[in-house]
N, C-alpha and C. Protein backbone atom coordinates (compact mmCIF):
# COMPACT_ATOMS: atom_id res chain seq x y z
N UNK A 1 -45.02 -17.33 -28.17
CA UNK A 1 -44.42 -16.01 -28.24
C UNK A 1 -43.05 -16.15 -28.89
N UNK A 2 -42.68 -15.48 -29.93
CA UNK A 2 -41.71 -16.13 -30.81
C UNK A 2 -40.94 -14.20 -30.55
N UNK A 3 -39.46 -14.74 -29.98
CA UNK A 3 -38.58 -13.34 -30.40
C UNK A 3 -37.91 -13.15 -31.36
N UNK A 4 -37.92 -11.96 -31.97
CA UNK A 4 -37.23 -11.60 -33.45
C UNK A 4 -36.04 -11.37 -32.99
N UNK A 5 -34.81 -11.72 -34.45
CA UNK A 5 -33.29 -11.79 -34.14
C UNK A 5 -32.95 -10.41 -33.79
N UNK A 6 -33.49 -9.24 -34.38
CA UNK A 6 -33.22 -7.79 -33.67
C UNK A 6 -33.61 -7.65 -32.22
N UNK A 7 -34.47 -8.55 -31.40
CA UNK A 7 -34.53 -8.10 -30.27
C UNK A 7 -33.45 -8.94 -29.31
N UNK A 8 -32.96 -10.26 -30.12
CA UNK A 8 -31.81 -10.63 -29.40
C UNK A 8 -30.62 -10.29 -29.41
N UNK A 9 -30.43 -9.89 -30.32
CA UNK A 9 -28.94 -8.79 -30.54
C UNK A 9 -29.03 -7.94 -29.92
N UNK A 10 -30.22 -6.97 -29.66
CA UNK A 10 -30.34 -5.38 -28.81
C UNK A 10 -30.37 -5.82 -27.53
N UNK A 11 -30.82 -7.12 -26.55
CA UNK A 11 -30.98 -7.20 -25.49
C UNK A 11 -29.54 -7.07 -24.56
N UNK A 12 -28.49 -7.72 -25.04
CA UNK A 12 -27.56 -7.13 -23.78
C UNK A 12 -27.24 -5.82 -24.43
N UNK A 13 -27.40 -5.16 -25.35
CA UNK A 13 -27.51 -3.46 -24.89
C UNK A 13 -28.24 -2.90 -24.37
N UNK A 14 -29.18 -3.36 -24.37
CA UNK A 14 -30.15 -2.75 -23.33
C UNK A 14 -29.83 -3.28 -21.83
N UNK A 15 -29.75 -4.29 -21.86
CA UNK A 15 -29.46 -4.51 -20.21
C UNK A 15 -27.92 -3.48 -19.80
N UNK A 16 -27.06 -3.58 -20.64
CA UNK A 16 -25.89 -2.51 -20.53
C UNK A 16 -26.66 -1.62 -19.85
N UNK A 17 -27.44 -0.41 -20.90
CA UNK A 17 -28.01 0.60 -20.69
C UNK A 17 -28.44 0.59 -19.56
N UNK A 18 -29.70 -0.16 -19.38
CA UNK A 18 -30.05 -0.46 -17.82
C UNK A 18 -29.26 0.10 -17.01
N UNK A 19 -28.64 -1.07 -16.90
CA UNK A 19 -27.28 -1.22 -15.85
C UNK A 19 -27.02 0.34 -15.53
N UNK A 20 -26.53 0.73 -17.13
CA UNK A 20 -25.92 2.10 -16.70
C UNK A 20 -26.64 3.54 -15.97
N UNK A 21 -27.66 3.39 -16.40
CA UNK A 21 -28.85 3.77 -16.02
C UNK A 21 -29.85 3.77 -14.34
N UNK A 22 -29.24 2.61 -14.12
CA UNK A 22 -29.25 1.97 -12.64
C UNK A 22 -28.36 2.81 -11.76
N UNK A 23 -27.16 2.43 -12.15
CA UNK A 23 -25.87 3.27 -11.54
C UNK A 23 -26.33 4.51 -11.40
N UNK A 24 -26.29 5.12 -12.41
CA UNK A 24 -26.55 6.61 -12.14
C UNK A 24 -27.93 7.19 -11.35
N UNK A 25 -28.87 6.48 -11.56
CA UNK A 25 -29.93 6.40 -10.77
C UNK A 25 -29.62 6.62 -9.14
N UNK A 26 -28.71 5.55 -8.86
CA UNK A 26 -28.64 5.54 -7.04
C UNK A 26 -27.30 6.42 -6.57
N UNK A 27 -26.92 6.79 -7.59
CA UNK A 27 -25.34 8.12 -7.03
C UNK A 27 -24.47 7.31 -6.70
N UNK A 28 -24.71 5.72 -7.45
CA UNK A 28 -22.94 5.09 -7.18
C UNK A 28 -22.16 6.00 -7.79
N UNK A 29 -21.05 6.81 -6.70
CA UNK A 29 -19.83 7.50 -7.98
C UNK A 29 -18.72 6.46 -8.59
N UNK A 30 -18.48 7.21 -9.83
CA UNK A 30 -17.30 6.23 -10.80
C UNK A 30 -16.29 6.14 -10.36
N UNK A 31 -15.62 5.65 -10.52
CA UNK A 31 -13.88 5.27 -10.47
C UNK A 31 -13.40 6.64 -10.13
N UNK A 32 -13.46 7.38 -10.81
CA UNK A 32 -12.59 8.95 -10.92
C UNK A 32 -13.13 9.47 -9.64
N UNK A 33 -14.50 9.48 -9.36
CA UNK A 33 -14.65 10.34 -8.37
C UNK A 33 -14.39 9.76 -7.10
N UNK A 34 -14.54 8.15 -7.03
CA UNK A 34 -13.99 7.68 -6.02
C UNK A 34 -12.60 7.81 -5.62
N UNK A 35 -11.79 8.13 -6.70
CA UNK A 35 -10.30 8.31 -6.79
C UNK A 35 -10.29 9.84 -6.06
N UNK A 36 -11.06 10.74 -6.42
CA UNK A 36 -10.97 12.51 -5.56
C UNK A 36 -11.40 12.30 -4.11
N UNK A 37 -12.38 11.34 -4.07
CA UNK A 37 -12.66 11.42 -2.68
C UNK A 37 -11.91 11.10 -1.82
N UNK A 38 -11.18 10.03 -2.34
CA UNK A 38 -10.18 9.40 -1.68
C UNK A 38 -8.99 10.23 -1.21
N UNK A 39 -8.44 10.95 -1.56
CA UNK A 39 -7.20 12.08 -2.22
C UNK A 39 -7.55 13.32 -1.62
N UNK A 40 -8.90 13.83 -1.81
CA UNK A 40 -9.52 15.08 -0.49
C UNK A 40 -9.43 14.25 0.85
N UNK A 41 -9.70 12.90 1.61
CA UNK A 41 -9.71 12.75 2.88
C UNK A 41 -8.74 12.11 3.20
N UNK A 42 -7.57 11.80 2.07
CA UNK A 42 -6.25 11.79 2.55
C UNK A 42 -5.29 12.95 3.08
N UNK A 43 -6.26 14.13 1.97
CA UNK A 43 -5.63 15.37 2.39
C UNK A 43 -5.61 15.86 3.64
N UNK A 44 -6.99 15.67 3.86
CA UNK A 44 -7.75 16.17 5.50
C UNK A 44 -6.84 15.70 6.22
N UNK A 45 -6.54 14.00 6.86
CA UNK A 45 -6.31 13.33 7.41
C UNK A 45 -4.54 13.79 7.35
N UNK A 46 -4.16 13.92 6.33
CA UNK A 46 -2.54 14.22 6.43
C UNK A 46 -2.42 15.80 7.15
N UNK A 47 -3.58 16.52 7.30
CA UNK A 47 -3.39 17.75 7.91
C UNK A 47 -3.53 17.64 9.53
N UNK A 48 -4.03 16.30 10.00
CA UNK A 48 -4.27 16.50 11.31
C UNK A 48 -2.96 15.44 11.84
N UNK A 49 -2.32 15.19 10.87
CA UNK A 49 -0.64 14.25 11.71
C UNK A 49 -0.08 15.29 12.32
N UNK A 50 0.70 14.92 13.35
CA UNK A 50 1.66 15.81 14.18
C UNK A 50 2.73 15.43 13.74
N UNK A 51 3.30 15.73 12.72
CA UNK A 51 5.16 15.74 12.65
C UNK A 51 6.34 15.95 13.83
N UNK A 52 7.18 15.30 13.82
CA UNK A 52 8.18 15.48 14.46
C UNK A 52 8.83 16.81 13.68
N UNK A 53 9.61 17.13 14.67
CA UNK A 53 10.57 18.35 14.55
C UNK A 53 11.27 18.20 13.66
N UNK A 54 12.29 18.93 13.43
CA UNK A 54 14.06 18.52 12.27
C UNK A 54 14.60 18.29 13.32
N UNK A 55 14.45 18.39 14.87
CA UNK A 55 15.29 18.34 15.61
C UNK A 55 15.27 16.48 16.16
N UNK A 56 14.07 16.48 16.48
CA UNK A 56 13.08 15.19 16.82
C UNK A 56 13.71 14.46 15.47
N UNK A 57 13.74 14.81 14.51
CA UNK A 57 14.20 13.43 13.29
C UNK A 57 15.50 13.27 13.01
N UNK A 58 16.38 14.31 13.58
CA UNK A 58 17.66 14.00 13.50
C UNK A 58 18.27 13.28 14.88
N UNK A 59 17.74 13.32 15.86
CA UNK A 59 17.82 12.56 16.90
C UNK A 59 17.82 11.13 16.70
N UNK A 60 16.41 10.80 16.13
CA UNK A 60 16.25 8.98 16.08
C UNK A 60 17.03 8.64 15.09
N UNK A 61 17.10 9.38 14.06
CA UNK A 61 17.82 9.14 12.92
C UNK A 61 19.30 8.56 13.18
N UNK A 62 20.01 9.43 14.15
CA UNK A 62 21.68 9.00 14.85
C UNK A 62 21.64 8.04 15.77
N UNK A 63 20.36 7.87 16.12
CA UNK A 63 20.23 6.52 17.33
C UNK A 63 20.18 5.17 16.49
N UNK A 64 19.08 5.25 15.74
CA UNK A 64 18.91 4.13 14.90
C UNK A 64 20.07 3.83 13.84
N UNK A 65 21.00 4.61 13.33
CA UNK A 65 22.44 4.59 12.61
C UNK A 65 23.48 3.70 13.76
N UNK A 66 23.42 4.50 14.98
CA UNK A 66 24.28 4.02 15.99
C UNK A 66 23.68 2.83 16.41
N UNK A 67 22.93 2.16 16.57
CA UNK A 67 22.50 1.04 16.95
C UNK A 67 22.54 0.05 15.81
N UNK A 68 22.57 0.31 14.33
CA UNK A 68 22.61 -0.64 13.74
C UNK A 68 24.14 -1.22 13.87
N UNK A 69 24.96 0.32 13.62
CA UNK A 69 26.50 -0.01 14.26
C UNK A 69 26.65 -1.27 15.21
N UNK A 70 26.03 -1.29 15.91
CA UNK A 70 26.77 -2.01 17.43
C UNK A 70 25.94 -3.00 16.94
N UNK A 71 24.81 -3.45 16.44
CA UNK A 71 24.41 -4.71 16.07
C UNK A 71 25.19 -5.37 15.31
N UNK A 72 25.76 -4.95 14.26
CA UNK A 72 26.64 -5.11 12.93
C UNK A 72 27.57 -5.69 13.55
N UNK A 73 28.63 -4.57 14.55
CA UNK A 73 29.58 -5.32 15.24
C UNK A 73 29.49 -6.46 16.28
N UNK A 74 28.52 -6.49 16.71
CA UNK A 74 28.29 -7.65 17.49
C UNK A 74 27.99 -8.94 16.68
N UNK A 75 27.11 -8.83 15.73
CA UNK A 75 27.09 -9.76 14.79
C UNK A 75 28.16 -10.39 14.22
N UNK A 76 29.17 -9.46 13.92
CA UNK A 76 30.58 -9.68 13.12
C UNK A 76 31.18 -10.48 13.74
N UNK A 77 31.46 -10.01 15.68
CA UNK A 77 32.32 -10.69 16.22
C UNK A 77 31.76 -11.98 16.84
N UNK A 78 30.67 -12.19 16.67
CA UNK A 78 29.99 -13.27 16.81
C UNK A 78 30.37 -14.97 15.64
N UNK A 79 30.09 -13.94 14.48
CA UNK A 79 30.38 -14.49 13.17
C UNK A 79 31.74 -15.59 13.34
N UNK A 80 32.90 -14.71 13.47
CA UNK A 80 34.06 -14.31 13.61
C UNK A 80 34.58 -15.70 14.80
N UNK A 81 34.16 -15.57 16.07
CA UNK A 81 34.62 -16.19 16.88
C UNK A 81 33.95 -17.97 16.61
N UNK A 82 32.61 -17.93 16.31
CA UNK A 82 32.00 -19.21 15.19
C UNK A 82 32.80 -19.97 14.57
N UNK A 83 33.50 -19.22 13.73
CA UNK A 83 34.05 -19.43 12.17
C UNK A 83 35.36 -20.33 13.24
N UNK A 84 36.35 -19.35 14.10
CA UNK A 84 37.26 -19.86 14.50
C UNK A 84 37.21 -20.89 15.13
N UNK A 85 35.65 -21.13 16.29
CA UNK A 85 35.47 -22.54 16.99
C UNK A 85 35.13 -23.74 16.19
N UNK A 86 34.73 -23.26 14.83
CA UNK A 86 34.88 -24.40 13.66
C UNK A 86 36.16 -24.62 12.90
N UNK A 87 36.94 -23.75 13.08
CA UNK A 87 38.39 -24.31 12.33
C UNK A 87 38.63 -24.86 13.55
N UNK A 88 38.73 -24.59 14.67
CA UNK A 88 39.34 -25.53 15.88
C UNK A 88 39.35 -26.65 16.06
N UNK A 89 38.04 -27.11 15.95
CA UNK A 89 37.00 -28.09 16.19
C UNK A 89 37.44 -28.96 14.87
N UNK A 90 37.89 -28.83 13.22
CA UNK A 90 37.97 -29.79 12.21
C UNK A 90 39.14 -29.84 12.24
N UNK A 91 40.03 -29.22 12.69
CA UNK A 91 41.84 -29.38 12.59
C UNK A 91 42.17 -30.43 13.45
């Protein structure tokens, strides 16, 4: 059984075709539509979050400001008193 050079050149287009043909056959969706689906049940899903208040976010908001404060300074004077028990300590 001898194959002609036109049927070896056409064969991976045809298997392409196939392929493509396959796909569409079983309702794999493409890229794009996987991209909408995705984006509609993000939508859904972002409609059923419960948001905090303006009141509720300005609250944590001044806690977490004020607490980095007092970390900062504690850190500093930590730093600070270090630094000095090492000049002590090489003098």
């Amino acid at each position: 059984m001898s194959v002609s050079k036109s049927e070896t050149v056409a064969s991976p287009l045809k298997a392409k075709q196939e392929k493509n043909l396959t796909e569409i056959q079983t309702g794999e969706p493409n890229f794009f539509q996987k991209a909408v689906d995705f984006l509609t049940e993000v939508k859904v899903e972002l409609k059923k979050v419960t948001w905090p208040t303006r009141k509720q976010v300005t609250g944590t908001t001044i806690v977490v400001i004020i607490f980095v404060f007092v970390v900062a300074a504690f850190l500093g004077l930590f730093d600070f008193g270090l630094a000095k028990l090492v000049q002590v300590v090489l003098t």
